[in-house]
Protein backbone atom coordinates (compact mmCIF):
# COMPACT_ATOMS: atom_id res chain seq x y z
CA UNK A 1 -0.06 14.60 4.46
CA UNK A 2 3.07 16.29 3.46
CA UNK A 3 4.37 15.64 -0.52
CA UNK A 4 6.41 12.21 -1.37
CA UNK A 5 10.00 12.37 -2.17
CA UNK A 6 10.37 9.92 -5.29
CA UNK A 7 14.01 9.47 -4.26
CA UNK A 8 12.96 8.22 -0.79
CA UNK A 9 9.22 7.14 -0.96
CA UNK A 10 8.24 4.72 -4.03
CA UNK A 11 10.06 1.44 -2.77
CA UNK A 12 10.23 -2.29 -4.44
CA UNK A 13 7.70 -4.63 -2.47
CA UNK A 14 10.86 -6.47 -1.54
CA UNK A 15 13.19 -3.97 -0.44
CA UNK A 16 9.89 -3.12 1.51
CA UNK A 17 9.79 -6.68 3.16
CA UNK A 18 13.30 -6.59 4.23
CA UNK A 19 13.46 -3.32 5.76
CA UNK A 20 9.90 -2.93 7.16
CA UNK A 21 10.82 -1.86 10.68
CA UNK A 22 12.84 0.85 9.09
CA UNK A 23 10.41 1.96 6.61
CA UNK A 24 7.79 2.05 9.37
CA UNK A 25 9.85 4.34 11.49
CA UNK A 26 10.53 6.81 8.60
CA UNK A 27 6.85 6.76 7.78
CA UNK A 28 6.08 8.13 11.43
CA UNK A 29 8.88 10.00 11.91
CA UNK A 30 8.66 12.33 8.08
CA UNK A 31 4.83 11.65 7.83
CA UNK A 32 4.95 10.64 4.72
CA UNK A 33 3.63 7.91 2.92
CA UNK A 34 5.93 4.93 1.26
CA UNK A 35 4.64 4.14 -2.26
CA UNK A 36 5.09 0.27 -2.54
CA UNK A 37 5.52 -1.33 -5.87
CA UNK A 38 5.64 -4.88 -7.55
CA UNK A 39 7.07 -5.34 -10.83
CA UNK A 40 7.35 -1.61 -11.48
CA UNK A 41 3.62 -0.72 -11.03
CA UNK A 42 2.42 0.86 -7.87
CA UNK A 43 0.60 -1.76 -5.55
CA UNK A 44 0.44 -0.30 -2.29
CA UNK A 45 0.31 3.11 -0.09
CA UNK A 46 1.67 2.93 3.67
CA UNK A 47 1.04 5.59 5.49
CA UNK A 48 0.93 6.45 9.07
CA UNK A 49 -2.05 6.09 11.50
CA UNK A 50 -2.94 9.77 12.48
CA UNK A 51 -2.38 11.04 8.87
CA UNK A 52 -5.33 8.29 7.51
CA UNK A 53 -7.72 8.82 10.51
CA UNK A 54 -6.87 12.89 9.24
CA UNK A 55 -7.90 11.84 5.60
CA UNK A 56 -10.53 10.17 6.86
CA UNK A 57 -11.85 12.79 8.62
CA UNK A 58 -11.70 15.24 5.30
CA UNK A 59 -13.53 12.55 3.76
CA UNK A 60 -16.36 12.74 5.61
CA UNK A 61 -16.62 16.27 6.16
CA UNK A 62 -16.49 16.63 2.14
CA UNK A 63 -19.26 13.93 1.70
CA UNK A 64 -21.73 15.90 4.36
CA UNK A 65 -20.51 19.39 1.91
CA UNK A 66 -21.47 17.63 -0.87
CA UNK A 67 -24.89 16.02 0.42
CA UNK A 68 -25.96 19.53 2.02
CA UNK A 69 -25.51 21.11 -1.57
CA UNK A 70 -27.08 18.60 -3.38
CA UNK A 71 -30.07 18.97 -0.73
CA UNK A 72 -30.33 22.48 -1.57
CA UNK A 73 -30.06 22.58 -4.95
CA UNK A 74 -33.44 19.98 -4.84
CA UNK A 75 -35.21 22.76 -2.37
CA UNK A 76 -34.40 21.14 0.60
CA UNK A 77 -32.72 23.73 2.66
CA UNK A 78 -34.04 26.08 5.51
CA UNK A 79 -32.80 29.99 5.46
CA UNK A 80 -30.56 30.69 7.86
CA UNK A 81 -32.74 32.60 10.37
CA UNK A 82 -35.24 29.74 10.40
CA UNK A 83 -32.42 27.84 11.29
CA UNK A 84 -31.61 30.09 14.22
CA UNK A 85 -34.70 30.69 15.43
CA UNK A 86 -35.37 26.39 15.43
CA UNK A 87 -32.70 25.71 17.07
CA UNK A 88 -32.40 28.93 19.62
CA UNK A 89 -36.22 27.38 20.88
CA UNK A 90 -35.09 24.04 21.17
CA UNK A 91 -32.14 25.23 23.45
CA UNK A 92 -34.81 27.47 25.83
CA UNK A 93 -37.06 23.87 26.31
């Protein structure tokens, strides 16, 4: 997801609401996300489709980092030839 432009990104919920088609198309077309806010605060991210299902994607890949180390760090983990050597005999059955 590329970096927001604070000039161009963070917009009132109701300029939001008026221009929405417009916002939309900038969101797909710079791939950056619009920072929606009510009363000042930040409410709201938009973002476009393909740069979420990317996040998303991170996300998960992170969470399976972080539950291998924690797996190994309780004794849980194979070396890496036994690894090898499982797998290499389940391909040849």
């Amino acid at each position: 997801m590329r970096r927001l432009h604070f000039d161009q990104d963070i917009q009132p919920l109701s300029d939001f609401r008026a221009g929405a088609a417009s916002f939309i198309k900038q969101i797909n077309e710079t791939r950056r996300p619009i920072v929606i806010t009510q009363r000042g605060k930040g409410v709201a991210v938009v973002i476009d489709v393909s740069e979420y299902e990317t996040m998303q994607e991170k996300i998960e890949l992170l969470e399976e980092v972080q539950k291998a180390e924690a797996q190994l760090s309780a004794g849980l983990g194979i070396s890496n030839s036994d690894a090898r050597s499982k797998i290499l005999k389940r391909i040849k059955n």
